[in-house]
C-alpha atoms as a PDB file:
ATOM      1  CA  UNK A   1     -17.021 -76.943 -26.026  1.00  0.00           C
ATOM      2  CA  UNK A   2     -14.564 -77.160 -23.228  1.00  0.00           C
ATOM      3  CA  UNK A   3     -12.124 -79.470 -25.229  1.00  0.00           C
ATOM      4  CA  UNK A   4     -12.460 -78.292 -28.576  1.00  0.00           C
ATOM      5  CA  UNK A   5     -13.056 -79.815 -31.367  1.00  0.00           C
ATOM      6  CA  UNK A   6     -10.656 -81.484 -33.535  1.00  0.00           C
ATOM      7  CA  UNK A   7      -9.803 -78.893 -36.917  1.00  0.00           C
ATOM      8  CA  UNK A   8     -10.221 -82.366 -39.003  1.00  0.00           C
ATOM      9  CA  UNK A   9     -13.919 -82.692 -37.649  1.00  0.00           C
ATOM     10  CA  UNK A  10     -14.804 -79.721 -38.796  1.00  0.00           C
ATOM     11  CA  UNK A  11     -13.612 -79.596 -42.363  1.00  0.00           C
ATOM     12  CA  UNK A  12     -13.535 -75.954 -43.229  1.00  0.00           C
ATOM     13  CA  UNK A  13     -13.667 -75.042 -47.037  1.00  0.00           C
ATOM     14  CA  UNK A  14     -14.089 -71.672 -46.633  1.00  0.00           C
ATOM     15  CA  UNK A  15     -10.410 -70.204 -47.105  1.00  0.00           C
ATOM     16  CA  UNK A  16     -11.003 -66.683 -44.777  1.00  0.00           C
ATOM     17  CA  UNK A  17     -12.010 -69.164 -41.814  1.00  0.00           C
ATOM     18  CA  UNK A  18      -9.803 -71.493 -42.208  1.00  0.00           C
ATOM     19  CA  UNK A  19      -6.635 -69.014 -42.178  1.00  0.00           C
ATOM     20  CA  UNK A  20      -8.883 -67.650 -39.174  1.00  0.00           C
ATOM     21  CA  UNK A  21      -8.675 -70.947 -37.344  1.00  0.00           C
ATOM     22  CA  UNK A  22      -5.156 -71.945 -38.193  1.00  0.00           C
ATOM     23  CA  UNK A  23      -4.218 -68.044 -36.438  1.00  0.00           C
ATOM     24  CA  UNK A  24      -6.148 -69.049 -33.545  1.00  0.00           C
ATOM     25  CA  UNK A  25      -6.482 -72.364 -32.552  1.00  0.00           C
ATOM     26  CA  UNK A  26      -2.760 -73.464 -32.264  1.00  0.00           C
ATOM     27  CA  UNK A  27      -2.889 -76.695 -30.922  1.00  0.00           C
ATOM     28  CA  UNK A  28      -5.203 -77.715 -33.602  1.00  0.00           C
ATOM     29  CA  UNK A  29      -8.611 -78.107 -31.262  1.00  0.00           C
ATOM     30  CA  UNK A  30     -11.394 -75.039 -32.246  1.00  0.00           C
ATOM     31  CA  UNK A  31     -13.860 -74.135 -29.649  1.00  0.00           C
ATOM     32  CA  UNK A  32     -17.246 -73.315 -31.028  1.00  0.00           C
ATOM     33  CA  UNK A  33     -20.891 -73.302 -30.118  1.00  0.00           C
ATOM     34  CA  UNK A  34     -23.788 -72.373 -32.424  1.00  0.00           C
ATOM     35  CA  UNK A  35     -27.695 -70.982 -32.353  1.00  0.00           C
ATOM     36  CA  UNK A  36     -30.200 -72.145 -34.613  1.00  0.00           C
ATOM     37  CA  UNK A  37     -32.043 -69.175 -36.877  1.00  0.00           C
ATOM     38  CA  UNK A  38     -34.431 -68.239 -34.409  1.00  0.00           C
ATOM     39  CA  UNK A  39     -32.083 -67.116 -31.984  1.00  0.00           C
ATOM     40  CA  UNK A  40     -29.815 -65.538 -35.001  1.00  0.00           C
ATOM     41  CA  UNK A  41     -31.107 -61.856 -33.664  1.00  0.00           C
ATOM     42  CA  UNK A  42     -28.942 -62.536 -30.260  1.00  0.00           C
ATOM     43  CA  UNK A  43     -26.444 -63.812 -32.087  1.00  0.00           C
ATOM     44  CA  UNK A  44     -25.643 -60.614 -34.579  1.00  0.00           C
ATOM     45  CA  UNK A  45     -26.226 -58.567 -31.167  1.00  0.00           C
ATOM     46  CA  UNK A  46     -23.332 -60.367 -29.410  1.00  0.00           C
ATOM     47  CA  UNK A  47     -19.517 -59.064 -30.580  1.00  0.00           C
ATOM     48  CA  UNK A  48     -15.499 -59.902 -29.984  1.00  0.00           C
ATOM     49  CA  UNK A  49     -14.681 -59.435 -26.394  1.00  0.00           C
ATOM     50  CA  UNK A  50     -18.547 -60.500 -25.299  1.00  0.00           C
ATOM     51  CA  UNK A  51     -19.027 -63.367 -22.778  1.00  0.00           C
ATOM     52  CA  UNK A  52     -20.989 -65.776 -22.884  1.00  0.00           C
ATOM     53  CA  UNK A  53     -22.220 -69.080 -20.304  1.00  0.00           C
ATOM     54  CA  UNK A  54     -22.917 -72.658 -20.196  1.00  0.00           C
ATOM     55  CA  UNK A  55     -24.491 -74.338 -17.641  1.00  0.00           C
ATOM     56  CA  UNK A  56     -24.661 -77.960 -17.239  1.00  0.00           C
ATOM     57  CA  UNK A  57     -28.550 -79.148 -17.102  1.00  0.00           C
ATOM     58  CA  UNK A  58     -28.568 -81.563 -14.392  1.00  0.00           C
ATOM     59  CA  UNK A  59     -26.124 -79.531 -11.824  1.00  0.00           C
ATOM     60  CA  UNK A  60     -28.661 -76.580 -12.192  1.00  0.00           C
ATOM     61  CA  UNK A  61     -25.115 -74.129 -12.095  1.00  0.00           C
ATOM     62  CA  UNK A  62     -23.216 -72.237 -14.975  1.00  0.00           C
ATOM     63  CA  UNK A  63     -20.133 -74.258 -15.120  1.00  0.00           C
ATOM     64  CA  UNK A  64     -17.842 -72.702 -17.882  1.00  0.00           C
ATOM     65  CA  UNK A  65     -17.275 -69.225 -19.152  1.00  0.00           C
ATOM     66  CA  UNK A  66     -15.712 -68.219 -22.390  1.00  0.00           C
ATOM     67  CA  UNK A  67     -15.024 -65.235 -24.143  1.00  0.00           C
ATOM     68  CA  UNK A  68     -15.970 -64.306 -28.268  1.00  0.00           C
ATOM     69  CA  UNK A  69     -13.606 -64.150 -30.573  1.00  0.00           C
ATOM     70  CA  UNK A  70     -15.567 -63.801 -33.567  1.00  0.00           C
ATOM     71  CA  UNK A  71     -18.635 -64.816 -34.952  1.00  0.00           C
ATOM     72  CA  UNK A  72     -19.714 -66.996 -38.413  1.00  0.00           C
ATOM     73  CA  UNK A  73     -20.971 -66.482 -41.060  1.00  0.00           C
ATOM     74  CA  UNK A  74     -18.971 -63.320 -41.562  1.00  0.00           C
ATOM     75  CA  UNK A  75     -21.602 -61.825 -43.480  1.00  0.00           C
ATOM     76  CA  UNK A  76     -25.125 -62.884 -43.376  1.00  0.00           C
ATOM     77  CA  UNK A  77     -25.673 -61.716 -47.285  1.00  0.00           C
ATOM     78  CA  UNK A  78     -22.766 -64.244 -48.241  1.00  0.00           C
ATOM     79  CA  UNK A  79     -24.700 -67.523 -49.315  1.00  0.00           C
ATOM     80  CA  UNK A  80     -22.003 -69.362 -49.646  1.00  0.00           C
ATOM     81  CA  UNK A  81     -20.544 -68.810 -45.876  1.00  0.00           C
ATOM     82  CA  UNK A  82     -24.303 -69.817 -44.448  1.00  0.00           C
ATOM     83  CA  UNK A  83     -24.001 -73.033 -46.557  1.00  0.00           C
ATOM     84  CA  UNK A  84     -20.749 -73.478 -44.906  1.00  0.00           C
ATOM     85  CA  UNK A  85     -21.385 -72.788 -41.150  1.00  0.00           C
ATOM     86  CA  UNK A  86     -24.845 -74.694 -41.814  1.00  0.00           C
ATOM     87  CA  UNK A  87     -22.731 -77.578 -43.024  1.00  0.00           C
ATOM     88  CA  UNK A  88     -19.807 -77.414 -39.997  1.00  0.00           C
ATOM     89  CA  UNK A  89     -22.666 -77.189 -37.955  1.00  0.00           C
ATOM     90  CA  UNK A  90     -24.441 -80.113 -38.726  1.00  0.00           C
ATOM     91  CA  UNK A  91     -20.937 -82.210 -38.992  1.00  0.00           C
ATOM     92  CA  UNK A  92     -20.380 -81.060 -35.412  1.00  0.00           C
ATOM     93  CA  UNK A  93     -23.805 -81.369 -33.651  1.00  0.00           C
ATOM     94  CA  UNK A  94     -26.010 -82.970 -36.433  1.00  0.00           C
ATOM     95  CA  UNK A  95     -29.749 -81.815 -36.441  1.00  0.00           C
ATOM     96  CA  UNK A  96     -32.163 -80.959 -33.926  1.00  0.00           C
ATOM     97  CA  UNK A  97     -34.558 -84.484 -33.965  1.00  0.00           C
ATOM     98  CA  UNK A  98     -37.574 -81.646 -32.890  1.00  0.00           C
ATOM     99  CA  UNK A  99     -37.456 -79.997 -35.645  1.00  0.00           C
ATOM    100  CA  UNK A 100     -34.785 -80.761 -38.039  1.00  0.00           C
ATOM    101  CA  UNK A 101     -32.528 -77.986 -37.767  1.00  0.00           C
ATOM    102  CA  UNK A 102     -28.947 -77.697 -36.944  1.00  0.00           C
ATOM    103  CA  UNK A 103     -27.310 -74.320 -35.022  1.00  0.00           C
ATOM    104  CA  UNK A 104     -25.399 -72.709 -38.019  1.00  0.00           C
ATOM    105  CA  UNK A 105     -24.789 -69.144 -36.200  1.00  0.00           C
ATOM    106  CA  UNK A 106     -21.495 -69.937 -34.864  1.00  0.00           C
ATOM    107  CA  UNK A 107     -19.696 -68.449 -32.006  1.00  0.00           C
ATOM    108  CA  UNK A 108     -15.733 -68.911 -32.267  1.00  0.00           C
ATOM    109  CA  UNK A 109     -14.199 -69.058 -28.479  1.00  0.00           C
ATOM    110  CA  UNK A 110     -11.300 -68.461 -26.429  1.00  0.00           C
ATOM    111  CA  UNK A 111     -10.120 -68.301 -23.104  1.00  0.00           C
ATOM    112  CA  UNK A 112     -12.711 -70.878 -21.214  1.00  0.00           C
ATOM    113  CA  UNK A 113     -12.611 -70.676 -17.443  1.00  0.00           C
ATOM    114  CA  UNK A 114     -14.937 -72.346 -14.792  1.00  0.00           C
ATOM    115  CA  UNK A 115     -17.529 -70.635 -12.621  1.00  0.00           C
ATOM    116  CA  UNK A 116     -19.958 -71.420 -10.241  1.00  0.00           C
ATOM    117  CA  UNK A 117     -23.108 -69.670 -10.729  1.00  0.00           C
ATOM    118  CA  UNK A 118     -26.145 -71.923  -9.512  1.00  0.00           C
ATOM    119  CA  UNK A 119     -30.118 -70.767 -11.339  1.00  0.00           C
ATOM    120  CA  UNK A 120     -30.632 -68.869  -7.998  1.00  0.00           C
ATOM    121  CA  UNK A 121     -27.605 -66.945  -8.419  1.00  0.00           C
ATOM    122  CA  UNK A 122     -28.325 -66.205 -11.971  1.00  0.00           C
ATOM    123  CA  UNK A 123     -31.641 -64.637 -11.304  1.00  0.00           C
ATOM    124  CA  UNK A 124     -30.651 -62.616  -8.688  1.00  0.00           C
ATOM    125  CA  UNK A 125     -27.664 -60.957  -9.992  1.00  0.00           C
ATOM    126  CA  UNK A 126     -29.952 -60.241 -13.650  1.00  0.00           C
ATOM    127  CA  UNK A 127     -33.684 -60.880 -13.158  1.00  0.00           C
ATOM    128  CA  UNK A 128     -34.007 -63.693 -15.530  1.00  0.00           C
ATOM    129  CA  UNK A 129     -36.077 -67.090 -14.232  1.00  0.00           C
ATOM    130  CA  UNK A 130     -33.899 -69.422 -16.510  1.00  0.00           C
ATOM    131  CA  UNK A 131     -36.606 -72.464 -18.255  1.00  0.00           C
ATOM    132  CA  UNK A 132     -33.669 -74.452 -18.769  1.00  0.00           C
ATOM    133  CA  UNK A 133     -33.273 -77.232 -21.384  1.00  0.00           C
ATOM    134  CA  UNK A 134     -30.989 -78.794 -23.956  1.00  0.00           C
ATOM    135  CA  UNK A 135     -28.992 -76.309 -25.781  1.00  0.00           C
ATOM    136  CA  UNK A 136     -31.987 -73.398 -24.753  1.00  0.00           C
ATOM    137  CA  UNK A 137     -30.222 -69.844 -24.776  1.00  0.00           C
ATOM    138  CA  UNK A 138     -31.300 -66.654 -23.463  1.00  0.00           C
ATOM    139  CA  UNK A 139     -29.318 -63.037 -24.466  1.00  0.00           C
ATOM    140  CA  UNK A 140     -29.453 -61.098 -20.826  1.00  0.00           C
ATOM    141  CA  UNK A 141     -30.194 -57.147 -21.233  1.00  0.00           C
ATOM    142  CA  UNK A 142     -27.198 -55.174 -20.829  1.00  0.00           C
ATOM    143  CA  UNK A 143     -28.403 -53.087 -17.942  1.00  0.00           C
ATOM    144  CA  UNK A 144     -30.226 -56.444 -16.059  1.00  0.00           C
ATOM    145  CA  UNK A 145     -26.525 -58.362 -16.817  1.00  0.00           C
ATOM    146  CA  UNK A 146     -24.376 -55.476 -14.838  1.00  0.00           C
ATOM    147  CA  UNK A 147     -24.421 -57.539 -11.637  1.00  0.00           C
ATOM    148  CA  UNK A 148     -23.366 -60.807 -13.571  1.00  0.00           C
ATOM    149  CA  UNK A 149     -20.889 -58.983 -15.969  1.00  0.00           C
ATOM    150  CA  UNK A 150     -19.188 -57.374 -12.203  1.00  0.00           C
ATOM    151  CA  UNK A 151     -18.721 -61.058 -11.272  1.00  0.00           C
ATOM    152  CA  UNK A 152     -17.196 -62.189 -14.427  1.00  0.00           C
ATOM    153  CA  UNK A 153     -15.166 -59.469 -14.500  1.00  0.00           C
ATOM    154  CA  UNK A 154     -13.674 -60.656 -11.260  1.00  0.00           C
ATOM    155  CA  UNK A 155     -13.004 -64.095 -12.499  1.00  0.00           C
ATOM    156  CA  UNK A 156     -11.271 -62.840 -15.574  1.00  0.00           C
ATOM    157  CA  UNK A 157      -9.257 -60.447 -13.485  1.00  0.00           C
ATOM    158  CA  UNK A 158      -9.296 -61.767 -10.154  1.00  0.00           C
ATOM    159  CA  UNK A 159      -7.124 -58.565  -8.737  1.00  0.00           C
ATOM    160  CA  UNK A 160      -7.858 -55.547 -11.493  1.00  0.00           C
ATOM    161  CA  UNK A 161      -5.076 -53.191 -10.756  1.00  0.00           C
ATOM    162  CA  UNK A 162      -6.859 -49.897 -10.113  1.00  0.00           C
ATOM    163  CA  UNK A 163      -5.498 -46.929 -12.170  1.00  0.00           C
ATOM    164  CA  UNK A 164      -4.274 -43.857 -10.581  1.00  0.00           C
ATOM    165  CA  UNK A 165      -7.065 -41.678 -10.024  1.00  0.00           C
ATOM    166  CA  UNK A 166      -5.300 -38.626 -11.813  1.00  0.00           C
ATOM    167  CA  UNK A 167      -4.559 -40.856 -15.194  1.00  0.00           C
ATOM    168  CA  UNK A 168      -8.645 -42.245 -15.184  1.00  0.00           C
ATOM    169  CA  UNK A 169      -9.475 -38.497 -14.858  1.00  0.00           C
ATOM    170  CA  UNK A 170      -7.445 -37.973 -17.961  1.00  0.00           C
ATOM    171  CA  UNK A 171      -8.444 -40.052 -20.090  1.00  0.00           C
ATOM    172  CA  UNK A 172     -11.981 -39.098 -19.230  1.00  0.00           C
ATOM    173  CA  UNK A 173     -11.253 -35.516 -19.940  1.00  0.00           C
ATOM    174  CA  UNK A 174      -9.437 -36.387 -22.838  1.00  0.00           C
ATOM    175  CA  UNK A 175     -12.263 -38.738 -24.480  1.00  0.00           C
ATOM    176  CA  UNK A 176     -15.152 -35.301 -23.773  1.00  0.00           C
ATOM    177  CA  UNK A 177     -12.199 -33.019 -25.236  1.00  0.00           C
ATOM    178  CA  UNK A 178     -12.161 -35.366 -28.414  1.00  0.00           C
ATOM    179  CA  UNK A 179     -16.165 -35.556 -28.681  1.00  0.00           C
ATOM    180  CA  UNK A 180     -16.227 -31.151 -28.554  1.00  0.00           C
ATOM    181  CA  UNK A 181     -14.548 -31.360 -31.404  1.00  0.00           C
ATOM    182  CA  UNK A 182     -15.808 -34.036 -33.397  1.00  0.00           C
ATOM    183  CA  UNK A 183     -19.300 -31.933 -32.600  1.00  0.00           C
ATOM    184  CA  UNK A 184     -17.568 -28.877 -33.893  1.00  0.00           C
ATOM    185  CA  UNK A 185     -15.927 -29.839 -36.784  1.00  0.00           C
ATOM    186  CA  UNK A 186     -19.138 -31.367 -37.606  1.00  0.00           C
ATOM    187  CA  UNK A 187     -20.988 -27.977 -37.483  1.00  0.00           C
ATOM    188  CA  UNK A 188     -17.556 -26.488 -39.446  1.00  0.00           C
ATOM    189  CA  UNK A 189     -18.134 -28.533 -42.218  1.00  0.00           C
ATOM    190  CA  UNK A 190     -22.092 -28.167 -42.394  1.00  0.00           C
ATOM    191  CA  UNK A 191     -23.613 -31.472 -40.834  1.00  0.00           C
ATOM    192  CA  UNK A 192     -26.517 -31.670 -37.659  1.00  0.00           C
ATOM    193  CA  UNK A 193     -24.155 -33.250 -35.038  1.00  0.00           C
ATOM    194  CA  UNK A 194     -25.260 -35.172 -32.014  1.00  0.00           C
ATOM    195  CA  UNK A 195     -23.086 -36.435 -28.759  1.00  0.00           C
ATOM    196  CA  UNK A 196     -23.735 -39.486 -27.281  1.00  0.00           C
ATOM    197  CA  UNK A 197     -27.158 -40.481 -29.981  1.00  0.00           C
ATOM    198  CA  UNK A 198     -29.040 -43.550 -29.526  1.00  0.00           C
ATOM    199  CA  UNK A 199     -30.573 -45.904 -32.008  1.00  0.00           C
ATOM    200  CA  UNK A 200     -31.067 -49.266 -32.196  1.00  0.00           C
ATOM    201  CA  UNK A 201     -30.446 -50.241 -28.670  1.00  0.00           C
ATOM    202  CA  UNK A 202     -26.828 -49.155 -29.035  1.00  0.00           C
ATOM    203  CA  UNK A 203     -25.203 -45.183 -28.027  1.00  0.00           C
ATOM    204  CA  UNK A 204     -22.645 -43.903 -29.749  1.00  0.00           C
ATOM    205  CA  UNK A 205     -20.309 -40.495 -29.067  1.00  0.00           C
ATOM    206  CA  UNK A 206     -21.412 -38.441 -31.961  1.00  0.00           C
ATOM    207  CA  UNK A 207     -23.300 -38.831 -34.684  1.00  0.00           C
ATOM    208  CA  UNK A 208     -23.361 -36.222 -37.632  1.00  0.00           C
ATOM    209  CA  UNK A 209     -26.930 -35.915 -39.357  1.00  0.00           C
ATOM    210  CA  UNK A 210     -27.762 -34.596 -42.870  1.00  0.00           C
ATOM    211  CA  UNK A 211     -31.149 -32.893 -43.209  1.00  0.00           C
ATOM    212  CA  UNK A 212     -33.355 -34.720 -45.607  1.00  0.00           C
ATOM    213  CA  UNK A 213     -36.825 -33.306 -46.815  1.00  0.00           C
ATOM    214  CA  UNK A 214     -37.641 -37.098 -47.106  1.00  0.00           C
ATOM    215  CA  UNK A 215     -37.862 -39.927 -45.423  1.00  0.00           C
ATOM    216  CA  UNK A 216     -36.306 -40.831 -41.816  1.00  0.00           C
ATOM    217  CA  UNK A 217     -33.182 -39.098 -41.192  1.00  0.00           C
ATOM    218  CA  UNK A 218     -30.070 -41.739 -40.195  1.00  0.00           C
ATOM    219  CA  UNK A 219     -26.908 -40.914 -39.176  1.00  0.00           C
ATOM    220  CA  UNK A 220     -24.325 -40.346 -42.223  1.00  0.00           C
ATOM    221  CA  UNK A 221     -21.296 -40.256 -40.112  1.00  0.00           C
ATOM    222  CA  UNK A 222     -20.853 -42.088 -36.565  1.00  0.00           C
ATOM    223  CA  UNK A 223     -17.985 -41.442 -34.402  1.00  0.00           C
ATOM    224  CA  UNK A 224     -16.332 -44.222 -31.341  1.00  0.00           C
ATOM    225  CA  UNK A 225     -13.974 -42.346 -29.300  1.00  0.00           C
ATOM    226  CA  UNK A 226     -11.748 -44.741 -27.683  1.00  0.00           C
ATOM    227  CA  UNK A 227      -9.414 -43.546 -24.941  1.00  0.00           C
ATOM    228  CA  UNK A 228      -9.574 -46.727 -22.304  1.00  0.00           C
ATOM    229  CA  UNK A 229     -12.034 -48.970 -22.139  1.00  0.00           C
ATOM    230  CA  UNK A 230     -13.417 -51.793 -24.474  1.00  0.00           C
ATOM    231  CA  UNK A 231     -11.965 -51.581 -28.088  1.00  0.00           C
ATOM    232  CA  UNK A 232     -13.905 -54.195 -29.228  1.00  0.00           C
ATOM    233  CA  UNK A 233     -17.142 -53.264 -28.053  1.00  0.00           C
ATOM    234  CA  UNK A 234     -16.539 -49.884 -29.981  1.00  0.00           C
ATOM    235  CA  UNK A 235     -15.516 -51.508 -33.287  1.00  0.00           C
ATOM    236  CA  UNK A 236     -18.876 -53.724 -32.546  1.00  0.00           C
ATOM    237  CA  UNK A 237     -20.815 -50.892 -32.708  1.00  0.00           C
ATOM    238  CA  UNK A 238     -19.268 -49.118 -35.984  1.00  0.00           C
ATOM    239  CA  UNK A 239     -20.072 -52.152 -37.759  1.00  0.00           C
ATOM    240  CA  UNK A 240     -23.636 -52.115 -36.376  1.00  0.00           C
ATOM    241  CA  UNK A 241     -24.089 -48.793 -37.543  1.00  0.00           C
ATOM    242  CA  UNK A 242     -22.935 -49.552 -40.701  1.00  0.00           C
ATOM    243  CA  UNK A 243     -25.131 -52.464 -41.270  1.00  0.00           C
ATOM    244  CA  UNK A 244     -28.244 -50.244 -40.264  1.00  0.00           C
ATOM    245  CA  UNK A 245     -27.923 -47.287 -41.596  1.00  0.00           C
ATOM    246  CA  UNK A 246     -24.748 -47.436 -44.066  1.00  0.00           C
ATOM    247  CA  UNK A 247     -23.044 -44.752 -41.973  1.00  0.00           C
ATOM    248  CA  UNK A 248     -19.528 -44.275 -42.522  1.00  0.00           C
ATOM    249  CA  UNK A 249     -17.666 -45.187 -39.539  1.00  0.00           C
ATOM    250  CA  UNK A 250     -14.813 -43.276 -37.136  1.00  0.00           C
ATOM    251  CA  UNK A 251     -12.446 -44.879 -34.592  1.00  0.00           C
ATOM    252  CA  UNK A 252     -11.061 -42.010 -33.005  1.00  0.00           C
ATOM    253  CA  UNK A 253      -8.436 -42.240 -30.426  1.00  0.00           C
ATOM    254  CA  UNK A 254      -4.484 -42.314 -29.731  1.00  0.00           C
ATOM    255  CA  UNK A 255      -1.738 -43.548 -32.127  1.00  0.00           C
ATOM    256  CA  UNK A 256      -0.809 -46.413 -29.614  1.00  0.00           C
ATOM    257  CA  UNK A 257      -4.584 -47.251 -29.733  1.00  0.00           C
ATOM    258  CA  UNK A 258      -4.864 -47.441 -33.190  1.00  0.00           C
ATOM    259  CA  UNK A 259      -1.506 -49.580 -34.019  1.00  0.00           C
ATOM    260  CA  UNK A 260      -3.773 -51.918 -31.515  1.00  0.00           C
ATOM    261  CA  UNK A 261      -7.336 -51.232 -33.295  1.00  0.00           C
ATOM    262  CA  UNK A 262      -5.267 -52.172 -36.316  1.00  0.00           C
ATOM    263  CA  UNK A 263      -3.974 -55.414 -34.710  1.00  0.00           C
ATOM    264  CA  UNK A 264      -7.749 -56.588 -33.657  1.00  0.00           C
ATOM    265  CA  UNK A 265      -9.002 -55.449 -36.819  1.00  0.00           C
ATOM    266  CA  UNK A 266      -6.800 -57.837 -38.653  1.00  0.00           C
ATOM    267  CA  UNK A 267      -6.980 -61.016 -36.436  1.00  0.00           C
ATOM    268  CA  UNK A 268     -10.634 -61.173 -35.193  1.00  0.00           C
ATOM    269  CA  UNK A 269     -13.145 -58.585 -37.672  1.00  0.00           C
ATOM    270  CA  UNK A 270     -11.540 -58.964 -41.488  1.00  0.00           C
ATOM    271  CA  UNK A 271     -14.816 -58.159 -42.920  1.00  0.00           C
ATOM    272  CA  UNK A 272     -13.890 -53.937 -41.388  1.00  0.00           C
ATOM    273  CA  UNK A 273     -10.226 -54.171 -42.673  1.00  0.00           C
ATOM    274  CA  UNK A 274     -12.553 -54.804 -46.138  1.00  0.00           C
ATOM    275  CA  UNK A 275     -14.299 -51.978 -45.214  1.00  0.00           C
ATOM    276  CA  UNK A 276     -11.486 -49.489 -44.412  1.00  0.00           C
ATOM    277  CA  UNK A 277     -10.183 -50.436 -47.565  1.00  0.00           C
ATOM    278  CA  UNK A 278     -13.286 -48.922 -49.535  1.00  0.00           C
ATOM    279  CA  UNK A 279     -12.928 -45.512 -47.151  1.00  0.00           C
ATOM    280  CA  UNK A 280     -16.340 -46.582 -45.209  1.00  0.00           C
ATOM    281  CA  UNK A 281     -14.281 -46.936 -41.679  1.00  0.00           C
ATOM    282  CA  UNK A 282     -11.699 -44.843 -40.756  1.00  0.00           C
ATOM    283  CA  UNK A 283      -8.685 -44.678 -38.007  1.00  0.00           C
ATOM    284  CA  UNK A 284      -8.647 -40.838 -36.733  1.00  0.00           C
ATOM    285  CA  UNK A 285      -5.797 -39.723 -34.387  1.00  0.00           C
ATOM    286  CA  UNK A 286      -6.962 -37.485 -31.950  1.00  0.00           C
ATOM    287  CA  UNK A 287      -3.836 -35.232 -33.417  1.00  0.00           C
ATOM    288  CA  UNK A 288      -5.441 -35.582 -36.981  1.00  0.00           C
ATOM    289  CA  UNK A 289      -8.894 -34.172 -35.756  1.00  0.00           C
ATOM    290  CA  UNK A 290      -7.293 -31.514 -33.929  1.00  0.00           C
ATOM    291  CA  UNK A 291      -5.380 -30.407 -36.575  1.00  0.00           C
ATOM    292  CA  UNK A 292      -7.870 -30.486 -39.520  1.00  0.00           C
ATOM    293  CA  UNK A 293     -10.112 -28.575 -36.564  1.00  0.00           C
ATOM    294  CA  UNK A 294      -7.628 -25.923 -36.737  1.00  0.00           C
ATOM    295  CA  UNK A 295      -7.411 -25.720 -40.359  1.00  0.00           C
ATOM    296  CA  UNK A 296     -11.399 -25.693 -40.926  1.00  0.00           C
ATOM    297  CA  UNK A 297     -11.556 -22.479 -37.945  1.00  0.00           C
ATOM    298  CA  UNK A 298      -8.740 -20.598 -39.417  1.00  0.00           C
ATOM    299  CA  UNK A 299     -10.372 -20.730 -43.219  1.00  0.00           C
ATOM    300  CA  UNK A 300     -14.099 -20.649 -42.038  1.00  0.00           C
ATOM    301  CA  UNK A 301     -14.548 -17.073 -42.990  1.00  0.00           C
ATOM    302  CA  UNK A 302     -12.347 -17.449 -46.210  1.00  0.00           C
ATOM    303  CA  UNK A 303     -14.574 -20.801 -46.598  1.00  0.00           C
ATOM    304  CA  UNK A 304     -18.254 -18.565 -46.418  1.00  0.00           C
ATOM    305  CA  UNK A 305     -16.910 -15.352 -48.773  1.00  0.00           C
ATOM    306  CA  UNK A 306     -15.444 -18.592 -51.280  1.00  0.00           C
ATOM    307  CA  UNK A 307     -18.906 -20.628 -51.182  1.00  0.00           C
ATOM    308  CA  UNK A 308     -20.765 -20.254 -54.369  1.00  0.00           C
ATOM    309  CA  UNK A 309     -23.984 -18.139 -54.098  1.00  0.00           C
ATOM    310  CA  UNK A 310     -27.405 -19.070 -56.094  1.00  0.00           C
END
C-alpha cells in the first residue's frame, strides 16, 4: 500500500477507471486497499476526503495514514465494474485461503503519511479495544473518532493557520442566512421543509418533504450548504441521499466554491457529473437562491389569485 502498485499489475479494462488512474497516479504506481463483502457496508459509508489507517500487526502501532480519493466499483448495480474490481482484486492480493474470497471493495489512495499511534493510544482517543489480525478492519463512529480525527488533523496540517475570527463568523452567518431561505423558498413553493434533518446516520441542512397519504414520507429535495468546511464530505452526503431515497440533490454555496465543486466533481465522483447531467444534482449560487427568493415573494399573492381552484 505504501509503494503502490505497479498500473501493469493491475490490468484495468474498465475504461472510466483507467482514465481515473492515468489522472491520478502519475508516476505510474496506484495505491489501493480493498474489503471483502462483509465489510462492504463500511465501505459505501466511507467518502473522498475520508481517512483511513493501517497498522502493522506485529509493532501493535498504526504506522501509515492515507487519505480517499475515491472508491470502486463506482456503482454497486453495475455488474460489470464488480466483476472488474473482484478481478483487480484477486490479481493484487489473490484469495482469502479461510474462506476463499478476495477484497473487491476498493479504496483508491493518496497522500500516505506515517503516524505513530500504538493499540493503547487508539482506544483511548475512540473507545475501540482493537482484536487485531491480518487484514481485520473496523469503521470507528464518527462521534467516538473526534479525538483520533483532532490528531490526524494535526499531522495533515501540522500548523493550521487559524482564520480571523471576524471572516469564521461570516461565513457562519452566511451558511444560516443561506439555510432561512432555502426553508422559505421551500414553504414559497409549497413543500414541508426541515433544517438540519437526520436520516440514515447522516444530517443534512434542509430537507424539503412532500406530504404523502401513503407510505413513509422521504425527503424529495435535500439541500448541502457549503460555505467553508469539507466539500467532499457534503457531496458524500448528496449522493447518499440520493441512493436512499432518490432525492434530488442541492450544492448550495459561492461561485468560487462551485468552479471548485465542479473541479472535484470531475476528477474524483464522475458517477454525480452523470447525475447533474440528468437534472438530479444541482450547483445553486447563493445569488441564484436569493434571487429566485425574491421573485417567488414579489409574485406570491399574484401566484395564490392565479392558482387554479377545484
Amino acid at each position: 500500500m505504501v509503494n503502490g502498485i505497479p498500473q501493469q499489475v493491475l490490468d484495468v479494462r474498465d475504461p472510466s477507471l483507467k482514465d481515473f488512474i492515468q489522472r491520478h497516479y502519475a508516476s505510474g504506481r496506484v495505491l489501493l486497499w480493498g474489503f471483502k463483502e462483509a465489510a462492504k457496508g463500511s465501505w459505501r459509508r466511507a467518502g473522498p476526503g475520508d481517512y483511513i489507517v493501517f497498522y502493522v500487526l506485529n509493532t501493535r502501532k498504526f504506522l501509515y495514514a492515507a487519505k480517499i480519493l475515491f472508491l470502486y466499483p463506482f456503482n454497486e448495480g453495475r455488474a460489470d465494474q464488480v466483476r472488474e474490481a473482484e478481478r483487480i482484486a484477486e490479481r493484487v492480493w489473490g484469495r482469502d485461503p479461510v474462506d476463499g474470497k478476495t477484497w473487491p471493495y476498493l479504496f483508491f489512495l493518496h497522500d500516505v503519511r506515517e503516524i505513530d499511534i500504538s493499540f493503547e493510544k487508539f482506544k483511548e482517543l475512540t473507545g475501540y479495544r482493537l482484536r487485531a489480525g491480518p487484514r481485520k478492519s473496523v469503521k470507528v463512529d464518527d462521534i467516538k473518532a473526534r479525538g483520533l480525527l483532532e490528531l490526524l488533523n494535526r499531522v495533515y496540517t501540522p500548523s493550521p493557520a487559524r482564520p480571523p475570527r471576524g471572516l469564521r463568523e461570516r461565513e457562519l452567518s452566511e451558511h444560516e442566512r443561506a439555510i432561512k431561505m432555502i426553508r422559505e423558498l421551500g414553504e414559497l413553493l409549497g413543500y414541508r421543509p426541515e433544517e438540519r434533518w437526520r436520516g440514515d446516520g447522516y444530517e443534512y441542512d434542509v430537507v424539503w418533504f412532500v406530504s404523502r397519504s401513503r407510505g413513509p414520507e422521504v425527503p424529495r429535495y435535500v439541500f448541502e450548504v457549503h460555505i467553508g468546511g469539507d466539500l467532499e464530505k457534503a457531496l458524500v452526503r448528496l449522493k447518499h441521499a440520493h441512493e436512499i431515497w432518490g432525492s434530488r440533490m442541492f450544492l448550495v454555496s459561492t461561485e468560487d466554491q462551485l468552479r471548485r465543486a465542479r473541479e472535484r466533481l470531475e476528477g474524483a465522483l464522475p458517477e454525480l457529473v452523470r447525475l447533474e447531467e440528468r437534472g438530479e444534482l444541482t450547483l445553486l449560487s447563493i445569488s441564484e437562491l436569493e434571487e429566485y427568493l425574491e421573485f417567488k415573494r414579489r409574485y406570491k399573492r399574484l401566484d395564490e389569485r392565479l392558482r387554479p381552484r377545484y
